[in-house]
Structures are given as C-alpha cells and as structure tokens.
PDB file of N, CA and C in Angstrom:
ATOM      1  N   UNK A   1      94.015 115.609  93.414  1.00  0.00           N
ATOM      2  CA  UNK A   1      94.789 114.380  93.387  1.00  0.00           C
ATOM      3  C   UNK A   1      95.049 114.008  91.934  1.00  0.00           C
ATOM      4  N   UNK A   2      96.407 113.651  91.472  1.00  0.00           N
ATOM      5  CA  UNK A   2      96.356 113.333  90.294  1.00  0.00           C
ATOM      6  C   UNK A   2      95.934 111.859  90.257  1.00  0.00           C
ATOM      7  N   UNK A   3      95.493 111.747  88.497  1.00  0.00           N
ATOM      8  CA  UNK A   3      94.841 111.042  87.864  1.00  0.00           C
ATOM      9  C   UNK A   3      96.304 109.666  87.628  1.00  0.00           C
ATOM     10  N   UNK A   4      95.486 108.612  88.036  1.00  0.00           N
ATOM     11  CA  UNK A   4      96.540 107.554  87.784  1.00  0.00           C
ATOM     12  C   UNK A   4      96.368 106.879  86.073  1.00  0.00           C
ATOM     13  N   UNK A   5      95.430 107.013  85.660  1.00  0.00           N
ATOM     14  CA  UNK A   5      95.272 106.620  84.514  1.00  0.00           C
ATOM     15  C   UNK A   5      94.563 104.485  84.636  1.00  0.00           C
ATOM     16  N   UNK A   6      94.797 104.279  86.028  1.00  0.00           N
ATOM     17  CA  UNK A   6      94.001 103.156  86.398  1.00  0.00           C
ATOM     18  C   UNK A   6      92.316 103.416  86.324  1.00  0.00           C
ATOM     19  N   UNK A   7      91.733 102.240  86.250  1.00  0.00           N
ATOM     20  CA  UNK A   7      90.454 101.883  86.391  1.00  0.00           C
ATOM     21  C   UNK A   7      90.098 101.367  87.742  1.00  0.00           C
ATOM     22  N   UNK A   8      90.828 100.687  88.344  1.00  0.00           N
ATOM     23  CA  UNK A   8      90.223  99.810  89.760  1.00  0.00           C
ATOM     24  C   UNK A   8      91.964  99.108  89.915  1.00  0.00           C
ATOM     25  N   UNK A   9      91.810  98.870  91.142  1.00  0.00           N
ATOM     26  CA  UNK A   9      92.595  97.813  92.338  1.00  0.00           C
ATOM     27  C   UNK A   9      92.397  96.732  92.315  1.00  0.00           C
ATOM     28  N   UNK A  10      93.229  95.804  92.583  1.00  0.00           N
ATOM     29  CA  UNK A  10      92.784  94.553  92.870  1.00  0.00           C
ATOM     30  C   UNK A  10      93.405  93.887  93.933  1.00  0.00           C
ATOM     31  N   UNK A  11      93.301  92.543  94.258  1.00  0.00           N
ATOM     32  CA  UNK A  11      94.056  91.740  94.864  1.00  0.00           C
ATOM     33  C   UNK A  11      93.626  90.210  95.458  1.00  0.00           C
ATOM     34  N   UNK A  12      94.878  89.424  95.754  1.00  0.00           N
ATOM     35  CA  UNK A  12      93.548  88.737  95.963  1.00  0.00           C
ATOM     36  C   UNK A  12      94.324  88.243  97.762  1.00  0.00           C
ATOM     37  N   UNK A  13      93.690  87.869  98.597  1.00  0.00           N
ATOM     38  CA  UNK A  13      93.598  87.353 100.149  1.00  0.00           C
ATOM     39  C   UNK A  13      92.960  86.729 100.945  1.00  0.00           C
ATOM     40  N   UNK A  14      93.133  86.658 102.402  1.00  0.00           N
ATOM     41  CA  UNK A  14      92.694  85.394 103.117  1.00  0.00           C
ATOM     42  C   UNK A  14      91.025  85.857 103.069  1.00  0.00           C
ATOM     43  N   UNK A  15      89.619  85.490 102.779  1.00  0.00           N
ATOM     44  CA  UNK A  15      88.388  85.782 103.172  1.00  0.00           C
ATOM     45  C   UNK A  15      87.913  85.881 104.796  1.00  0.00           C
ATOM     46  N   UNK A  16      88.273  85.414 105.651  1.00  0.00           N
ATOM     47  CA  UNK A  16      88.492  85.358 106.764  1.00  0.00           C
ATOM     48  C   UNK A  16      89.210  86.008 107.808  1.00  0.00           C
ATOM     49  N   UNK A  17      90.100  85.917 107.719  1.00  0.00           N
ATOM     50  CA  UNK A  17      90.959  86.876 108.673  1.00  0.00           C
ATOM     51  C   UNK A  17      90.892  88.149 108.614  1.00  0.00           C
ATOM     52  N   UNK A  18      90.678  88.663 110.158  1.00  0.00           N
ATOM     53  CA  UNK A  18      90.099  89.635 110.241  1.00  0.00           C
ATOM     54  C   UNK A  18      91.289  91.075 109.631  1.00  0.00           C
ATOM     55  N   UNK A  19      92.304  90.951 109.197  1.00  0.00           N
ATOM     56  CA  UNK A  19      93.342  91.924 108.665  1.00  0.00           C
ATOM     57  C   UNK A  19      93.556  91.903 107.535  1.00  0.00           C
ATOM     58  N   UNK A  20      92.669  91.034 106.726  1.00  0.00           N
ATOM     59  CA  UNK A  20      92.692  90.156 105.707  1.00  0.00           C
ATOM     60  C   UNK A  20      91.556  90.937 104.648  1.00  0.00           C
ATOM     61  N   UNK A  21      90.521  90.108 104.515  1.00  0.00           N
ATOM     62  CA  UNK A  21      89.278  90.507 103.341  1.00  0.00           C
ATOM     63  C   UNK A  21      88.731  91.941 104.322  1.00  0.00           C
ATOM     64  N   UNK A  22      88.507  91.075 105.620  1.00  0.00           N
ATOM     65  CA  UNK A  22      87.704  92.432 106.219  1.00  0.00           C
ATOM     66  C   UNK A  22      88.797  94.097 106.110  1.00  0.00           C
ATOM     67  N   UNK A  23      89.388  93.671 106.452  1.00  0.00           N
ATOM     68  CA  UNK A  23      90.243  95.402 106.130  1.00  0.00           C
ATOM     69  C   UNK A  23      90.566  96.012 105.170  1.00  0.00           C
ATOM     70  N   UNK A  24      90.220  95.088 103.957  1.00  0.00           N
ATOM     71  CA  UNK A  24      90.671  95.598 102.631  1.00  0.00           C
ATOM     72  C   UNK A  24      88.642  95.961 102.369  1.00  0.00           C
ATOM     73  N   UNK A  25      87.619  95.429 102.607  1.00  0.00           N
ATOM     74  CA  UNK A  25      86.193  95.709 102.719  1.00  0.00           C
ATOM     75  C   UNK A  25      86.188  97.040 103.025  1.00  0.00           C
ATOM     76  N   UNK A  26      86.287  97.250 104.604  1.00  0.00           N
ATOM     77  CA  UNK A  26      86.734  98.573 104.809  1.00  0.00           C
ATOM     78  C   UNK A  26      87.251 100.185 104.251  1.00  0.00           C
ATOM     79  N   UNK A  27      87.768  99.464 103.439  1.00  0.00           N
ATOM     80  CA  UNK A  27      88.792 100.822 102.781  1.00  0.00           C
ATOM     81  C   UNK A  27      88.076 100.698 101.409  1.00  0.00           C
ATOM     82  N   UNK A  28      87.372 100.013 100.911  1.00  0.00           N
ATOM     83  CA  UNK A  28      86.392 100.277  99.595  1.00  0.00           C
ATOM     84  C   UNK A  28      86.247  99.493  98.911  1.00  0.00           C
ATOM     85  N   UNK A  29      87.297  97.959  99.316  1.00  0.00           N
ATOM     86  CA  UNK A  29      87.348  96.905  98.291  1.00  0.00           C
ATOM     87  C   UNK A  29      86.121  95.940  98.482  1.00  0.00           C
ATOM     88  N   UNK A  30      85.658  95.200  97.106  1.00  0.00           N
ATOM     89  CA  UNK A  30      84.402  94.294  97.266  1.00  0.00           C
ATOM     90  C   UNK A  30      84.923  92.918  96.552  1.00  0.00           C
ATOM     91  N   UNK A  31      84.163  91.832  96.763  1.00  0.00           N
ATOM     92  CA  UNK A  31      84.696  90.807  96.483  1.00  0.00           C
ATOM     93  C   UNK A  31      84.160  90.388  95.162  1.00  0.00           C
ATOM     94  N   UNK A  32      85.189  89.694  94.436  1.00  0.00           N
ATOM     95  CA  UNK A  32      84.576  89.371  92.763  1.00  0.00           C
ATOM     96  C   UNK A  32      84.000  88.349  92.996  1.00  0.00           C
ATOM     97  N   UNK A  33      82.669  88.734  93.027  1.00  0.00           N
ATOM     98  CA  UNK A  33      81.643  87.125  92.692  1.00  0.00           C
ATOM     99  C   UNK A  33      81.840  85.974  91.704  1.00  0.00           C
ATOM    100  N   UNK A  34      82.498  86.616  90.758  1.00  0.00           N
ATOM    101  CA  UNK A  34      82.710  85.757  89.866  1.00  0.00           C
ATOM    102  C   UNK A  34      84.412  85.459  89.312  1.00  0.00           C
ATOM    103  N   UNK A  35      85.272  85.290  89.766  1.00  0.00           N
ATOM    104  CA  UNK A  35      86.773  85.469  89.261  1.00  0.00           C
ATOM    105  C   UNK A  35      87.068  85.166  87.999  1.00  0.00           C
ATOM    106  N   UNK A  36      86.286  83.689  88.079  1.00  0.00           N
ATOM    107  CA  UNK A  36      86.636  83.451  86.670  1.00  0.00           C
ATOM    108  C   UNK A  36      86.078  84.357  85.233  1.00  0.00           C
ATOM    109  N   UNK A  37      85.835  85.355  85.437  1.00  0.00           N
ATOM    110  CA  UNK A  37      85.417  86.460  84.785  1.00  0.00           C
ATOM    111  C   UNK A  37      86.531  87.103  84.307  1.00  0.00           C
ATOM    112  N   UNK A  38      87.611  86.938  85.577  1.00  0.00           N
ATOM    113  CA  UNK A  38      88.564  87.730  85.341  1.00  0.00           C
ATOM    114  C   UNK A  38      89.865  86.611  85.400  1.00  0.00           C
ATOM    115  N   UNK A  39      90.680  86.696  83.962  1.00  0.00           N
ATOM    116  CA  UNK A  39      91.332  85.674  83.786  1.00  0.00           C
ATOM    117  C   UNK A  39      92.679  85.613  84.534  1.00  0.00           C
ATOM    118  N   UNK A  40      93.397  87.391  84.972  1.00  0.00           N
ATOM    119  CA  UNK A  40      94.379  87.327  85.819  1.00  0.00           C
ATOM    120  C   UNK A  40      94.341  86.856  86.732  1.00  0.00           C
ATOM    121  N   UNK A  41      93.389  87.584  87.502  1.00  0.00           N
ATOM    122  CA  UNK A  41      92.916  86.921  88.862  1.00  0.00           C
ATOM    123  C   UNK A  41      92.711  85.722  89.524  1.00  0.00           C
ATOM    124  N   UNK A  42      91.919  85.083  88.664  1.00  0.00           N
ATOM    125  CA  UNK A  42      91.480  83.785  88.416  1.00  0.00           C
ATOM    126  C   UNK A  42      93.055  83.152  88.792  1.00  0.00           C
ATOM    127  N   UNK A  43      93.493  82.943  87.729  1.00  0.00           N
ATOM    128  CA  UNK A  43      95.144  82.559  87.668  1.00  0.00           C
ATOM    129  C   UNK A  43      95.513  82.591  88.923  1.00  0.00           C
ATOM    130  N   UNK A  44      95.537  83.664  89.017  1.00  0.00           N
ATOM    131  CA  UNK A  44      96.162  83.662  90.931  1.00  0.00           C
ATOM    132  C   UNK A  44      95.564  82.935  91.633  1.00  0.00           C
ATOM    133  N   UNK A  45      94.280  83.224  91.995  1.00  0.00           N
ATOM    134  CA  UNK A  45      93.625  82.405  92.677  1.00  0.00           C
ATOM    135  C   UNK A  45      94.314  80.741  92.402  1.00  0.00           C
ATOM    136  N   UNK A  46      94.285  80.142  91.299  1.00  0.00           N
ATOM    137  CA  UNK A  46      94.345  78.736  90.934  1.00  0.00           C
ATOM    138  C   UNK A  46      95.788  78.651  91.003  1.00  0.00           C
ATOM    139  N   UNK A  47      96.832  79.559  91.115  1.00  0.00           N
ATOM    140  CA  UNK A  47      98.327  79.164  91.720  1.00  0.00           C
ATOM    141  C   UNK A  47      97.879  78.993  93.176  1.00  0.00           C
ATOM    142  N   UNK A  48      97.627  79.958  93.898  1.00  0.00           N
ATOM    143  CA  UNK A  48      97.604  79.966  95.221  1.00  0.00           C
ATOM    144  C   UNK A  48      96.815  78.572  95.631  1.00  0.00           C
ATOM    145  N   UNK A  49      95.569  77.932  94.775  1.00  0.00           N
ATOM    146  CA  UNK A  49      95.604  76.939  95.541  1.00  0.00           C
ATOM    147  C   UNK A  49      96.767  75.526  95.519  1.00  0.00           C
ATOM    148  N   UNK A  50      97.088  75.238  93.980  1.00  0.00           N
ATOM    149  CA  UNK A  50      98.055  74.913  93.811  1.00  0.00           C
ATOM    150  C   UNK A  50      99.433  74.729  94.588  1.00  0.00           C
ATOM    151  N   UNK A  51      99.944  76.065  94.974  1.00  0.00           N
ATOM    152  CA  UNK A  51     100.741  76.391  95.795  1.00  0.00           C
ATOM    153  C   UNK A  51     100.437  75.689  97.727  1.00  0.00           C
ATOM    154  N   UNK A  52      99.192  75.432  97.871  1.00  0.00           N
ATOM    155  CA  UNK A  52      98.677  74.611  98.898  1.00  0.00           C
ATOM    156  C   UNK A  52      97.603  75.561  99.883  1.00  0.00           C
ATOM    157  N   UNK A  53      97.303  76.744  99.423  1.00  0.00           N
ATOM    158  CA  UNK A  53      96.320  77.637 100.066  1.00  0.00           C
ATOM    159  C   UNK A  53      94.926  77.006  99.868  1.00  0.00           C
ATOM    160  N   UNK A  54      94.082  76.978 100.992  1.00  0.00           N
ATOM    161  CA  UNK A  54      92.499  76.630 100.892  1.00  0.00           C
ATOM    162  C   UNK A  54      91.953  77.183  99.462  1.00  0.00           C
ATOM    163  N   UNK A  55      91.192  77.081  98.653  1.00  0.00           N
ATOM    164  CA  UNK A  55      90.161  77.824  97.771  1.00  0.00           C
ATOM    165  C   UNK A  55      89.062  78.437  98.106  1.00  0.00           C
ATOM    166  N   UNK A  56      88.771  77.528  99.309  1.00  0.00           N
ATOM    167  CA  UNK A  56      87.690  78.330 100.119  1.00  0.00           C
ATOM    168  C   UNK A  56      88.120  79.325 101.080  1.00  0.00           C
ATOM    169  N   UNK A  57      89.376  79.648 101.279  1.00  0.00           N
ATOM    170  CA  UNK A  57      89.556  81.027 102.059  1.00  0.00           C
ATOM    171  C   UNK A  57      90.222  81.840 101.251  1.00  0.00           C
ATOM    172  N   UNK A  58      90.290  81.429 100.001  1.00  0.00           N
ATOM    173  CA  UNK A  58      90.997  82.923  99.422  1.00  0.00           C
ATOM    174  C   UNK A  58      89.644  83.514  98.612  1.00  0.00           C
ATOM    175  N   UNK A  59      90.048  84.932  98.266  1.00  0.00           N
ATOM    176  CA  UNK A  59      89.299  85.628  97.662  1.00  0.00           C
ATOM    177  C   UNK A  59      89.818  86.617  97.081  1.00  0.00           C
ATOM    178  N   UNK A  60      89.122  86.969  95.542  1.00  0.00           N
ATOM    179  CA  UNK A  60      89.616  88.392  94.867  1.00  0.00           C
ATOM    180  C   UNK A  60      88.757  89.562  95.244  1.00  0.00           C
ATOM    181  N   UNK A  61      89.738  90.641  95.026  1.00  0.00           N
ATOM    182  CA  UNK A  61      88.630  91.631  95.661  1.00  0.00           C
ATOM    183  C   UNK A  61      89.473  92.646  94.750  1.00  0.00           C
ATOM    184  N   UNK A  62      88.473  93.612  94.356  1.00  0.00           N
ATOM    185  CA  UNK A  62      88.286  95.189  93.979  1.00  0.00           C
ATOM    186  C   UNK A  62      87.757  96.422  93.988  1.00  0.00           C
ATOM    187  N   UNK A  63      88.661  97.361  93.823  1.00  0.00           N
ATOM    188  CA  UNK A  63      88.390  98.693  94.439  1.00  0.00           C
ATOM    189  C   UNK A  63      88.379  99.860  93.044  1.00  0.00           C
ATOM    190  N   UNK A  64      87.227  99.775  92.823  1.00  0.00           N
ATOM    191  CA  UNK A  64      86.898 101.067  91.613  1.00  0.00           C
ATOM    192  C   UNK A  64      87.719 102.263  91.888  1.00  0.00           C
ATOM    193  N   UNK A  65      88.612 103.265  91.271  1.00  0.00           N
ATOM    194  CA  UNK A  65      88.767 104.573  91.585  1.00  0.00           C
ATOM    195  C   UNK A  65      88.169 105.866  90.755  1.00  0.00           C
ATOM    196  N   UNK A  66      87.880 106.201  91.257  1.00  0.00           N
ATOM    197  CA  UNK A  66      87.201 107.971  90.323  1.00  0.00           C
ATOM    198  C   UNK A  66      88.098 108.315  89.497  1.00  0.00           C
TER     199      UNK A  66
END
C-alpha cells in the first residue's frame, strides 16, 4: 500500500449515535481526551457548538496510520 505521507486521521462527530462515534471506534478511531490539545480540532468542536450542536455529544476522534 502506498505511503500517504500522513501521520493519523481525524474528525470530529455525534458521541452517541450508533453510525456515528461507534462506527468510526470500530474501524480504529479513538477519542481525543483532551481536544483542546489540539487547536484545529478544538476549533471545530467550538464552531459546531456555536453553530447550535450539543458539546456534550460531539467528539474528536483519531486514527494513527503505519
């Protein structure tokens, strides 16, 4: 498989719904305990609530690649 030259995946989605955090869990992704660690992310997160999404159902999540 070629080499993407990435480090990890990201994204961020509903924590709850089952097509949602759980299916992206599944396939290898884990949730950032800490977002504000990560300043893109973060960002998103704080539009999306902004934008009128819960804070407590969204979540960032990432997927390391080899």
């Amino acid at each position: 498989m070629p080499t993407t030259g990435f480090a990890a995946l990201t994204l961020t989605t509903f924590r709850d719904v089952p097509w949602n955090a759980p299916f992206y869990a599944r396939l290898g992704f884990s949730e950032i305990a800490e977002p504000e660690e990560h300043a893109r992310l973060n960002a998103e997160l704080e539009k999306e609530v902004a934008e009128g999404l819960s804070g407590e159902q969204r979540v960032a999540m990432i997927r390391f690649l080899n």
